[in-house]
PDB file of N, CA and C in Angstrom:
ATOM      1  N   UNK A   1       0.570  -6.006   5.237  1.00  0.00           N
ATOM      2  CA  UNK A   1       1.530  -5.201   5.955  1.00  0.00           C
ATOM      3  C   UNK A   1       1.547  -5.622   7.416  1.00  0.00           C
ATOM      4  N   UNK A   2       2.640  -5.515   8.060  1.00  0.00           N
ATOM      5  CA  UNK A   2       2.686  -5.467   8.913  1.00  0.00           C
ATOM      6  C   UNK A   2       1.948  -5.133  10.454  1.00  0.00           C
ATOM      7  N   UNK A   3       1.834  -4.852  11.384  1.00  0.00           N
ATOM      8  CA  UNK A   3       1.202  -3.909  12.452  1.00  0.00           C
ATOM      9  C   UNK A   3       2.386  -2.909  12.461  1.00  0.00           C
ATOM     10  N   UNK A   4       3.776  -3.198  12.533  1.00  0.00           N
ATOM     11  CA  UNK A   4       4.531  -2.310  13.120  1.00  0.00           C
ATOM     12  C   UNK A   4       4.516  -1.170  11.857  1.00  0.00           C
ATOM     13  N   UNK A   5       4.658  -1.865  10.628  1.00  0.00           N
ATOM     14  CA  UNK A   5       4.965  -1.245   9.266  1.00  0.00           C
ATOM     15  C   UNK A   5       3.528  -0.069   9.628  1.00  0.00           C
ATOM     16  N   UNK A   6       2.610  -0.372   9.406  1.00  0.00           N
ATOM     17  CA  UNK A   6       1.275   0.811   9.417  1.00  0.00           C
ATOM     18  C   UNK A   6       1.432   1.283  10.744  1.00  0.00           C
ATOM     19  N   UNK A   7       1.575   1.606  11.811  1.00  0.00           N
ATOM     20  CA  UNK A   7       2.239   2.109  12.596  1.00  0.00           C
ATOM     21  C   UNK A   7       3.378   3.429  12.491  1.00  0.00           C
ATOM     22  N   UNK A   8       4.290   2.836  11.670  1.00  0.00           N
ATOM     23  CA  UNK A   8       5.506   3.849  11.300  1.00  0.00           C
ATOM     24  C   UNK A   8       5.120   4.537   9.959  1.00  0.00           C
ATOM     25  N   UNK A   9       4.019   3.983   9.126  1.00  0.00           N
ATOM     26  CA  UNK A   9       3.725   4.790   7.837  1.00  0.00           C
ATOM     27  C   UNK A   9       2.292   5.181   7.990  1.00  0.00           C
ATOM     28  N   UNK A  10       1.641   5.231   9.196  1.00  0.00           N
ATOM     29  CA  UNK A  10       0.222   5.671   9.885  1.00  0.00           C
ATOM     30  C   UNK A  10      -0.299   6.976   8.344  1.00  0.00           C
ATOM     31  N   UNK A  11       0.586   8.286   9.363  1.00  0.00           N
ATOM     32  CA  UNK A  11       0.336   9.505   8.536  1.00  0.00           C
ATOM     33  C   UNK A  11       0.689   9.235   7.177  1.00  0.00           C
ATOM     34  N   UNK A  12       0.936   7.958   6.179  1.00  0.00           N
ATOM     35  CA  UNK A  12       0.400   8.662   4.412  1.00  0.00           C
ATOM     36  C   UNK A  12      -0.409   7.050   4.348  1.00  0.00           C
ATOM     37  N   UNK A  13      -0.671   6.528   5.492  1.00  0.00           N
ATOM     38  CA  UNK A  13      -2.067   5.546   4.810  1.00  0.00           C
ATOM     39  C   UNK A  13      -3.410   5.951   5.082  1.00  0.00           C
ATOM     40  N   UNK A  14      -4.288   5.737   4.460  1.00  0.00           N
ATOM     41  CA  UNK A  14      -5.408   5.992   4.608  1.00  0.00           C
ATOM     42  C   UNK A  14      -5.763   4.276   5.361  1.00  0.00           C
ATOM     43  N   UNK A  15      -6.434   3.919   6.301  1.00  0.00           N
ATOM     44  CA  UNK A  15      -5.981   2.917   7.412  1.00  0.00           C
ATOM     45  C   UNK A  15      -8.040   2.674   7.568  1.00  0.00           C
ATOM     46  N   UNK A  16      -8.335   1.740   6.608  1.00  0.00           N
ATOM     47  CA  UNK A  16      -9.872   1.639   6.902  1.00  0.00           C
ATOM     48  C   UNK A  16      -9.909   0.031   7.772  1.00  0.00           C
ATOM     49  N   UNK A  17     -10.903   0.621   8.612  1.00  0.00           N
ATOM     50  CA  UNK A  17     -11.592  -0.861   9.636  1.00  0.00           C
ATOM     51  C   UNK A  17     -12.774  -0.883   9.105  1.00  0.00           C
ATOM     52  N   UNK A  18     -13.037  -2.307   8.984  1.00  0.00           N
ATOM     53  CA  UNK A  18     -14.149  -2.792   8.572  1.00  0.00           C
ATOM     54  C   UNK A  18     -14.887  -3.625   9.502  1.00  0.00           C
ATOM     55  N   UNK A  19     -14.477  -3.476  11.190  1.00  0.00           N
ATOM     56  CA  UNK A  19     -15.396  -4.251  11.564  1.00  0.00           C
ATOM     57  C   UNK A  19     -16.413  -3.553  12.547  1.00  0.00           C
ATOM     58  N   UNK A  20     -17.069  -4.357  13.214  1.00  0.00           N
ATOM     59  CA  UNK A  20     -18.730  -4.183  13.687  1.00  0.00           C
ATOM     60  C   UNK A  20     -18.341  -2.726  14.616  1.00  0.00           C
ATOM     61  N   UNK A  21     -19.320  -2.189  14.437  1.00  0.00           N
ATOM     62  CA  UNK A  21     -19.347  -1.037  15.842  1.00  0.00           C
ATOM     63  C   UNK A  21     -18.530  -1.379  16.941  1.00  0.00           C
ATOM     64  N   UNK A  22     -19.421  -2.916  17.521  1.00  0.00           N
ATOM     65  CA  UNK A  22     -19.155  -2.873  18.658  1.00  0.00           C
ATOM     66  C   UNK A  22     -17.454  -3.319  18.782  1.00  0.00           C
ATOM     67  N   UNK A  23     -17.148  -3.514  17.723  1.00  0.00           N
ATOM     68  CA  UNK A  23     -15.747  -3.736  17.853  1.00  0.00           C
ATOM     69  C   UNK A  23     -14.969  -2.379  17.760  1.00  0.00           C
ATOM     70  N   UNK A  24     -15.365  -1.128  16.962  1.00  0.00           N
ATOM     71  CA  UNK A  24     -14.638  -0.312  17.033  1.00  0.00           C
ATOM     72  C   UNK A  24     -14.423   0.829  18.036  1.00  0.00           C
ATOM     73  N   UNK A  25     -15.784   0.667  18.951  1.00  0.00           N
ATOM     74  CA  UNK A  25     -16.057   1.359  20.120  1.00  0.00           C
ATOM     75  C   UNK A  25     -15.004   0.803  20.763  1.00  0.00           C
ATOM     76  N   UNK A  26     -14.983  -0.699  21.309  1.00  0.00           N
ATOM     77  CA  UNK A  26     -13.736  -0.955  22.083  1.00  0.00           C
ATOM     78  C   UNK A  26     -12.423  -0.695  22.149  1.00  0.00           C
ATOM     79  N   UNK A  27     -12.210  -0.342  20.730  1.00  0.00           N
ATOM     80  CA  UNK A  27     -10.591  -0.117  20.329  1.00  0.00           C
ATOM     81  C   UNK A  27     -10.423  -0.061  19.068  1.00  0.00           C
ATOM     82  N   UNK A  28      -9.141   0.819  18.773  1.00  0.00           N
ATOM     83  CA  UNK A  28      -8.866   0.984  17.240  1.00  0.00           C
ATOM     84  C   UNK A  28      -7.648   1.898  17.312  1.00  0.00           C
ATOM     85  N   UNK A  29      -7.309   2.059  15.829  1.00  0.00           N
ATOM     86  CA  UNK A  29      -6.053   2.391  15.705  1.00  0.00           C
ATOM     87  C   UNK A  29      -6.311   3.928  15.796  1.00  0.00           C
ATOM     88  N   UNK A  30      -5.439   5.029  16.407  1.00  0.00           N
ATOM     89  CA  UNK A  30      -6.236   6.369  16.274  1.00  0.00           C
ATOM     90  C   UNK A  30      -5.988   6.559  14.465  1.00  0.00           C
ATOM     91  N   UNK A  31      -6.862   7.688  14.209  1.00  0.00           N
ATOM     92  CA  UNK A  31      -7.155   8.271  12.715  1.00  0.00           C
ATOM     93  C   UNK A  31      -8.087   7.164  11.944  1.00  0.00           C
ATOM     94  N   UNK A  32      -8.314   5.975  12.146  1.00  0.00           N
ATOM     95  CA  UNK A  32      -8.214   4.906  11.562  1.00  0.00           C
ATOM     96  C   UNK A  32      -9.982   5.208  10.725  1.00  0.00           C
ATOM     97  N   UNK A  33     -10.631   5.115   9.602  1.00  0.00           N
ATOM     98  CA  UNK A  33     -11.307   5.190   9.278  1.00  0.00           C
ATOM     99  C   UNK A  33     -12.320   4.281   9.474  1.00  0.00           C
ATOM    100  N   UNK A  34     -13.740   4.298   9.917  1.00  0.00           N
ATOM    101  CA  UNK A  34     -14.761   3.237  10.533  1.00  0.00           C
ATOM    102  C   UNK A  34     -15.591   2.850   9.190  1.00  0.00           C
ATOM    103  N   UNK A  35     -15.683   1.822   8.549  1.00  0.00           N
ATOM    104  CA  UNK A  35     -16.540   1.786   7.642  1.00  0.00           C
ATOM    105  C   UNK A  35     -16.739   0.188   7.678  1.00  0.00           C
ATOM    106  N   UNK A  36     -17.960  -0.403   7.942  1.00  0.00           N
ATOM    107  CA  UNK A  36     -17.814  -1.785   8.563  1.00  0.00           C
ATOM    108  C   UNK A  36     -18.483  -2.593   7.365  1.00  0.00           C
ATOM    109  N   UNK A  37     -17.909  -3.661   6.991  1.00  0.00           N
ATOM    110  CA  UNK A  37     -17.665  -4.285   5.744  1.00  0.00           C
ATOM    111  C   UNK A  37     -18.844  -4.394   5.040  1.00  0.00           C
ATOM    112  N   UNK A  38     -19.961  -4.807   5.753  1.00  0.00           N
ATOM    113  CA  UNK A  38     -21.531  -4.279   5.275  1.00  0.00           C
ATOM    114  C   UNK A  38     -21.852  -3.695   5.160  1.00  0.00           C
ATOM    115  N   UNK A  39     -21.358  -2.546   5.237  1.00  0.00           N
ATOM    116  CA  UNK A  39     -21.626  -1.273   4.619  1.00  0.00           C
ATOM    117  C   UNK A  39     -20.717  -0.616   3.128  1.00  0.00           C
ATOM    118  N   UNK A  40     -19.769  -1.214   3.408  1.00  0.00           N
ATOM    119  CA  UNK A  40     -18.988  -1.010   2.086  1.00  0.00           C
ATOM    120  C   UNK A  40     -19.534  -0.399   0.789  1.00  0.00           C
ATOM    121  N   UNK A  41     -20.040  -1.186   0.163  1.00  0.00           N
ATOM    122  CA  UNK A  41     -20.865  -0.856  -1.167  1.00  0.00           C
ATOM    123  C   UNK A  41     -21.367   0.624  -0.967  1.00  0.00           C
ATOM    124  N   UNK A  42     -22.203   0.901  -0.214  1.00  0.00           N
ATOM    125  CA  UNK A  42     -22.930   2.052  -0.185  1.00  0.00           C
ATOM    126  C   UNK A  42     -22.042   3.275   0.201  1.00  0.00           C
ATOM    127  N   UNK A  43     -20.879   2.271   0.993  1.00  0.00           N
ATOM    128  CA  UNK A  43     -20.315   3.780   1.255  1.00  0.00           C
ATOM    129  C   UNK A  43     -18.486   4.151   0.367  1.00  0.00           C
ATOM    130  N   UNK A  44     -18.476   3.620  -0.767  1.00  0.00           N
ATOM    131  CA  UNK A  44     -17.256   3.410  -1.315  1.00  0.00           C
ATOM    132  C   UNK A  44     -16.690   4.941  -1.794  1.00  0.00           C
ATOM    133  N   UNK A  45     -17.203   5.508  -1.952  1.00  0.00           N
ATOM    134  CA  UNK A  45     -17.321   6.469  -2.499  1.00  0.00           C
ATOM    135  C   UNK A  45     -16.541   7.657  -1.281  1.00  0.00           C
ATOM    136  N   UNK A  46     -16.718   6.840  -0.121  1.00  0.00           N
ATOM    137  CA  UNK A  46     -15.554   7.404   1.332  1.00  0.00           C
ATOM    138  C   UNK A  46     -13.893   7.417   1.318  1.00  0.00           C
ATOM    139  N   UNK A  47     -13.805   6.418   0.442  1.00  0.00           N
ATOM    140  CA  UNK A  47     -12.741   6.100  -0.027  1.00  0.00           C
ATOM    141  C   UNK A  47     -11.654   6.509  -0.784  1.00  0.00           C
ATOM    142  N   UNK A  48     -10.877   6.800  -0.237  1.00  0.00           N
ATOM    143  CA  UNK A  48     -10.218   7.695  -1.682  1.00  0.00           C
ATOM    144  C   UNK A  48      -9.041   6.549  -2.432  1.00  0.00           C
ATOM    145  N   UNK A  49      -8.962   7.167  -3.479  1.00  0.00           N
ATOM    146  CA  UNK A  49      -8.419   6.379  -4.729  1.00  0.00           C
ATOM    147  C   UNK A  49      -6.908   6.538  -5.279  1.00  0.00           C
ATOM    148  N   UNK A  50      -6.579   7.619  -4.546  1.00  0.00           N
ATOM    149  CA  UNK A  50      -5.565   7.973  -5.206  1.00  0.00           C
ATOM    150  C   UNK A  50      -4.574   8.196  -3.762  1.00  0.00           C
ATOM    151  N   UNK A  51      -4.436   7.350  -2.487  1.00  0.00           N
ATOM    152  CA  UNK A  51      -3.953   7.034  -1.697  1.00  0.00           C
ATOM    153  C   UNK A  51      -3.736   5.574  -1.241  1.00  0.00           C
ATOM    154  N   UNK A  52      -2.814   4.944  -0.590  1.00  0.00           N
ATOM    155  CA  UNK A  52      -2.571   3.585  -0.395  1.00  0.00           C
ATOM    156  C   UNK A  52      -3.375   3.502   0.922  1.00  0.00           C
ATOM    157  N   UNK A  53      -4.008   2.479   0.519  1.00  0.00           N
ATOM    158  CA  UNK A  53      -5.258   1.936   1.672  1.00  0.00           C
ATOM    159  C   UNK A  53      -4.925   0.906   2.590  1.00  0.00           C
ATOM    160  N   UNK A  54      -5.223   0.712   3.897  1.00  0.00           N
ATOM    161  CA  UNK A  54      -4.654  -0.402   4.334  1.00  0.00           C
ATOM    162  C   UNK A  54      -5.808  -1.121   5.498  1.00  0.00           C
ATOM    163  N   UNK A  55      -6.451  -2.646   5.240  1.00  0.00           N
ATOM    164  CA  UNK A  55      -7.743  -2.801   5.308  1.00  0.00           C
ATOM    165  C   UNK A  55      -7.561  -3.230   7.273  1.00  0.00           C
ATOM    166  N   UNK A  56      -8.159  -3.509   7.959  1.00  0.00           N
ATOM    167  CA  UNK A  56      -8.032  -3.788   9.420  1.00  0.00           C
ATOM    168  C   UNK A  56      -9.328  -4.761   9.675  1.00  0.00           C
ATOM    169  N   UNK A  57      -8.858  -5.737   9.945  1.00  0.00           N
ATOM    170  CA  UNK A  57     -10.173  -6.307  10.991  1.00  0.00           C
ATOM    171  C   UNK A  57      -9.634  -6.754  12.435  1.00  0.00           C
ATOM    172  N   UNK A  58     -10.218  -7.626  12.690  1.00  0.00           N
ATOM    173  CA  UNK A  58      -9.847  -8.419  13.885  1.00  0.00           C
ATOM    174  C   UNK A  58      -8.659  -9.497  13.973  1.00  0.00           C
ATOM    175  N   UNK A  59      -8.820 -10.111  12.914  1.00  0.00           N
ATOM    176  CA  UNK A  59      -7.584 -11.101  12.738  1.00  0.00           C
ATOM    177  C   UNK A  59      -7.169 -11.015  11.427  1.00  0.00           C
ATOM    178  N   UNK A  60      -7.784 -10.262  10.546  1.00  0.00           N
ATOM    179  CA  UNK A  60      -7.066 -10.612   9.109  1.00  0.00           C
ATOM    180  C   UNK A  60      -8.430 -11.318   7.843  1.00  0.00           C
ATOM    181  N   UNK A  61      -9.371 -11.353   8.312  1.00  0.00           N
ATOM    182  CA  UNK A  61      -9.703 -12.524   7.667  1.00  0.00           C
ATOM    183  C   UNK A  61     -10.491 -11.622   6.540  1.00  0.00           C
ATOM    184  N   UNK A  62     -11.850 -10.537   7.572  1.00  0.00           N
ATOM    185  CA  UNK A  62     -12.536  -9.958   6.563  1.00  0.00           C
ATOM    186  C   UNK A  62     -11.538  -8.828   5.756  1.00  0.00           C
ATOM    187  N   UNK A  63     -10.710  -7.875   6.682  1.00  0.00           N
ATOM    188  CA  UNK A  63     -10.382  -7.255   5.901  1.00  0.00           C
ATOM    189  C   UNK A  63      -9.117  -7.704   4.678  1.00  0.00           C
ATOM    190  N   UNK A  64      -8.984  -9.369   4.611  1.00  0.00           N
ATOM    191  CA  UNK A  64      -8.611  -9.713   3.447  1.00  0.00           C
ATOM    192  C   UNK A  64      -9.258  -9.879   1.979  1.00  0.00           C
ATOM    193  N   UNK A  65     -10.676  -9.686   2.703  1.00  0.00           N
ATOM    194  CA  UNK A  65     -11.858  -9.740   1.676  1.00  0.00           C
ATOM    195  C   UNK A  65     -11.843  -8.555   1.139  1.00  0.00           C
ATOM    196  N   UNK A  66     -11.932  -7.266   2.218  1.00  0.00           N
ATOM    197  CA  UNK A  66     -12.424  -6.362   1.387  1.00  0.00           C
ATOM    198  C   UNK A  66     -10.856  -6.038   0.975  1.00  0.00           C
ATOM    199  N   UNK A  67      -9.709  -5.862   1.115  1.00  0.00           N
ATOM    200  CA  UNK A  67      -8.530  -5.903   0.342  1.00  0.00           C
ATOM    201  C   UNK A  67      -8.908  -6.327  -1.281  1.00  0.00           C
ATOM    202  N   UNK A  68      -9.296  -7.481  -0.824  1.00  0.00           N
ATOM    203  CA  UNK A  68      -9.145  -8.002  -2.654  1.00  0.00           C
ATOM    204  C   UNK A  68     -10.541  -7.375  -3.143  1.00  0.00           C
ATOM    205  N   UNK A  69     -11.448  -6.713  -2.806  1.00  0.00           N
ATOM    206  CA  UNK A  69     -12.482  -6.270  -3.720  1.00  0.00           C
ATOM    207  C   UNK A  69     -12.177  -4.862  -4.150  1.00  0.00           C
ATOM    208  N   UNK A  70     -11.391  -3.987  -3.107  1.00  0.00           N
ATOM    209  CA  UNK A  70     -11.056  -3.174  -3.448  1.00  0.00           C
ATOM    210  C   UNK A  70      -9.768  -2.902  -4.452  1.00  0.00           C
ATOM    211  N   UNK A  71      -8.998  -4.040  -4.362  1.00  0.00           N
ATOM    212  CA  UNK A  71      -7.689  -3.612  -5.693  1.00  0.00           C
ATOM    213  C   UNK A  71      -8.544  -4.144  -6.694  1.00  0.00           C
ATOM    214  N   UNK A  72      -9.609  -5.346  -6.775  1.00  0.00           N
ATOM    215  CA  UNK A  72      -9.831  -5.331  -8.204  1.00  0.00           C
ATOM    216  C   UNK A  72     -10.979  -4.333  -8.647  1.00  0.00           C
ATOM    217  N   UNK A  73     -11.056  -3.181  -7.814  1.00  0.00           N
ATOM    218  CA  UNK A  73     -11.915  -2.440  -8.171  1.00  0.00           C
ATOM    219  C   UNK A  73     -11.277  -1.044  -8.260  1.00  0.00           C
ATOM    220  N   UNK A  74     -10.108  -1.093  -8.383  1.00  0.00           N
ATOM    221  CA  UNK A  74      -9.177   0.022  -8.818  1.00  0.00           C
ATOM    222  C   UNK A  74      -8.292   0.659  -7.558  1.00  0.00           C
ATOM    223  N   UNK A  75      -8.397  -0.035  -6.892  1.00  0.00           N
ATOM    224  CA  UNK A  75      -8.292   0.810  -5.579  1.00  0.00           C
ATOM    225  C   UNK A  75      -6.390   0.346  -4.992  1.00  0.00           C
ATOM    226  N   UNK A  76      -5.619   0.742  -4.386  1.00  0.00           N
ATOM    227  CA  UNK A  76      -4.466   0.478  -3.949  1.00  0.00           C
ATOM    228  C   UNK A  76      -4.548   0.052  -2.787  1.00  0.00           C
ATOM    229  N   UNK A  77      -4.812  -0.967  -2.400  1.00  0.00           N
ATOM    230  CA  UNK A  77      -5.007  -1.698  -0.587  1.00  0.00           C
ATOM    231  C   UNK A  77      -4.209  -3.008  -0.511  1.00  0.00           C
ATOM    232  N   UNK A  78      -3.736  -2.839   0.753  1.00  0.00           N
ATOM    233  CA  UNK A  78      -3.290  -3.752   1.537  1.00  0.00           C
ATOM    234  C   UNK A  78      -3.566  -3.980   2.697  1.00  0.00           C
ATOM    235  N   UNK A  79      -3.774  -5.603   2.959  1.00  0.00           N
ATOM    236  CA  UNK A  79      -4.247  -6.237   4.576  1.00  0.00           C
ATOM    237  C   UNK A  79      -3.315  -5.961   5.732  1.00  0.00           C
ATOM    238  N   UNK A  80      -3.966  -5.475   6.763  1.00  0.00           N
ATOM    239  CA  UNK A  80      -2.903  -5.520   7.878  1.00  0.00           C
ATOM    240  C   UNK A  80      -2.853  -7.088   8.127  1.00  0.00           C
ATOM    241  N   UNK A  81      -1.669  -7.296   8.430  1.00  0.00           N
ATOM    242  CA  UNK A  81      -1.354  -8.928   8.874  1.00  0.00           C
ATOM    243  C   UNK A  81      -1.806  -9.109  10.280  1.00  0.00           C
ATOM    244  N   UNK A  82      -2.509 -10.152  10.235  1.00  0.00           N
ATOM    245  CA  UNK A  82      -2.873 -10.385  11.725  1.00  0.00           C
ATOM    246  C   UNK A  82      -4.238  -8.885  12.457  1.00  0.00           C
ATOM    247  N   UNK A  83      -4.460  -8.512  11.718  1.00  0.00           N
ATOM    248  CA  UNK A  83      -5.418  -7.690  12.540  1.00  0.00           C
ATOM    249  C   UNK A  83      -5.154  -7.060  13.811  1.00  0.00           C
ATOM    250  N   UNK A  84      -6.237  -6.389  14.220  1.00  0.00           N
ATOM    251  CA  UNK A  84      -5.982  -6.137  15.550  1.00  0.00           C
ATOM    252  C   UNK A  84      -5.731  -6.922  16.860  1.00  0.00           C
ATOM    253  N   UNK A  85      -5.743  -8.212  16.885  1.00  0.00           N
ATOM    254  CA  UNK A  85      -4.841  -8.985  17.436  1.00  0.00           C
ATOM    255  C   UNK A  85      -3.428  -8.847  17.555  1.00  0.00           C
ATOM    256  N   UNK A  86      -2.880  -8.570  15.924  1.00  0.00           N
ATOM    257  CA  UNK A  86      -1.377  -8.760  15.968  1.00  0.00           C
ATOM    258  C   UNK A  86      -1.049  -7.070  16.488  1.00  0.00           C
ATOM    259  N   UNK A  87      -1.992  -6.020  15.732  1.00  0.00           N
ATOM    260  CA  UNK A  87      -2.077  -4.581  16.127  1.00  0.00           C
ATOM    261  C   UNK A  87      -1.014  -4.762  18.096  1.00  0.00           C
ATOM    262  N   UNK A  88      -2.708  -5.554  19.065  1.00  0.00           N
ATOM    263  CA  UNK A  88      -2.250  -5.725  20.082  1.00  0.00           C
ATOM    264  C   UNK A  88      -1.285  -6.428  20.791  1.00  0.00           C
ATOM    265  N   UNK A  89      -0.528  -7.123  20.086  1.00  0.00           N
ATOM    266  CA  UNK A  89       0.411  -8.056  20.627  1.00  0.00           C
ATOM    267  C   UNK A  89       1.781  -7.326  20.346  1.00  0.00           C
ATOM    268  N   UNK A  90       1.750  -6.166  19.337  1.00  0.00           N
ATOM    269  CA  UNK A  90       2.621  -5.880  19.043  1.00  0.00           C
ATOM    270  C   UNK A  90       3.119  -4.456  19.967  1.00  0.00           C
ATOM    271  N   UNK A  91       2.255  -4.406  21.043  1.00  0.00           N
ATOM    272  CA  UNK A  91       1.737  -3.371  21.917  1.00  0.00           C
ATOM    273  C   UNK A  91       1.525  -2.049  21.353  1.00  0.00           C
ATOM    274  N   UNK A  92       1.193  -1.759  20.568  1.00  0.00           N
ATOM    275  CA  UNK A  92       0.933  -0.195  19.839  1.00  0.00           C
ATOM    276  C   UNK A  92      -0.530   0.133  20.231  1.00  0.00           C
ATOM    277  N   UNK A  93      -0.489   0.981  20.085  1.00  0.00           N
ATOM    278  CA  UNK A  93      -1.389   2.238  20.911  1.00  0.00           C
ATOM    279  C   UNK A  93      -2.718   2.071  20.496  1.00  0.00           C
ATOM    280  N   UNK A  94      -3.797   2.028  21.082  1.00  0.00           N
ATOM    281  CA  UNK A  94      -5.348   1.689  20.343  1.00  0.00           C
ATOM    282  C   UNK A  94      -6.145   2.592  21.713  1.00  0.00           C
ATOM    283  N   UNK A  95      -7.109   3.213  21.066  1.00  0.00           N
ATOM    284  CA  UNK A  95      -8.255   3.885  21.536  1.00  0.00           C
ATOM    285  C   UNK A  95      -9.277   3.901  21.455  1.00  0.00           C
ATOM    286  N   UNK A  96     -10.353   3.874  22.604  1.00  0.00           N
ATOM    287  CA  UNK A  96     -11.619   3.273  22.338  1.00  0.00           C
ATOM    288  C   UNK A  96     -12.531   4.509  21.997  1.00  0.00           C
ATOM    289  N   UNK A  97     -13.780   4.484  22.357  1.00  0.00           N
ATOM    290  CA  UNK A  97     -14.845   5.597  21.875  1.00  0.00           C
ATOM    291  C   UNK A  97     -14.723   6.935  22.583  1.00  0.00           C
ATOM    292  N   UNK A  98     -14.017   6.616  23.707  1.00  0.00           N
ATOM    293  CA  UNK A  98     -13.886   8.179  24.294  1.00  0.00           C
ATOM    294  C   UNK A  98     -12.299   8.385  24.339  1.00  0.00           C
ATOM    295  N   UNK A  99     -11.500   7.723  23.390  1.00  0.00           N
ATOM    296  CA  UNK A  99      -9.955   8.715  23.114  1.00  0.00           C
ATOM    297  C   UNK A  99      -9.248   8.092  23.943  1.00  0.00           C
ATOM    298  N   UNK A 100      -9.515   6.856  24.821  1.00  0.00           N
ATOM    299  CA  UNK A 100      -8.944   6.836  25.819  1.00  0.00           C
ATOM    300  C   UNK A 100      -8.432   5.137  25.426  1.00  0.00           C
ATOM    301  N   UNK A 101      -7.636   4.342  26.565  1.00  0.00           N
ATOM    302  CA  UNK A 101      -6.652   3.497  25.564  1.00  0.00           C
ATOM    303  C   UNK A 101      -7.880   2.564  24.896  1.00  0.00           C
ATOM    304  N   UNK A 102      -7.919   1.833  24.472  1.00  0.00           N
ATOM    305  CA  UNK A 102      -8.795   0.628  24.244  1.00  0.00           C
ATOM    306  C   UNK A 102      -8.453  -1.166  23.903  1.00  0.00           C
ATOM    307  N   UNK A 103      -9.498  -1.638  23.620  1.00  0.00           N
ATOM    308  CA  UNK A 103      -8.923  -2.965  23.794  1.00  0.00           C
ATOM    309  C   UNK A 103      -9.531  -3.670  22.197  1.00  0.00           C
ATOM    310  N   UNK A 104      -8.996  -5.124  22.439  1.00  0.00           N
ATOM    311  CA  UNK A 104      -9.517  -6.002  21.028  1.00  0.00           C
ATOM    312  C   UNK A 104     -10.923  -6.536  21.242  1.00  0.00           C
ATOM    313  N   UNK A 105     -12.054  -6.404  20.598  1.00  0.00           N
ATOM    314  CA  UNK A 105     -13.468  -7.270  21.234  1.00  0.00           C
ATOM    315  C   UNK A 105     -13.352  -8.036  20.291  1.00  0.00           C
TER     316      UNK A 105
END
């Protein structure tokens, strides 16, 4: 998907980031769910199943990974294109650990 597309369909995706802390402290999409790709397994069960998922990293790469582990594991997900890179280029709104704007690390 898009950046702009999850953006305009924010409120009915469930919108998971999978990357490091220190990346999500810096910035993120607001609502956006924190669950960082090494942790996955243990925490799948955060996940809900019966909503369209939409995966976030930095550029696309991991959360293309966990995209494909999660549809072949029953799950309805799609990659944001371009990550939070494209998120930021596309100038839409990102917030760091205290609510306030944030950036790409």
């Amino acid at each position: 998907m898009l950046p702009t597309e999850v953006a305009d369909q924010r409120d009915d995706l469930f919108i998971l980031d999978v990357r490091e802390d220190e990346e999500w402290e810096a910035g993120r999409i607001d609502g956006a769910v924190h669950i960082p790709m090494g942790e996955l397994n243990a925490r799948i069960a955060e996940i809900p199943q019966d909503e369209p998922i939409v995966c976030v990293c930095r550029s696309g790469g991991r959360s293309g990974a966990v995209t494909d582990a999660l549809n072949r594991a029953g799950f309805h997900a799609a990659n944001m294109d371009g990550g939070m890179h494209a998120w930021e280029s596309a100038d839409l709104t990102m917030v760091d650990e205290n609510g306030e704007g944030g950036w790409v690390a």
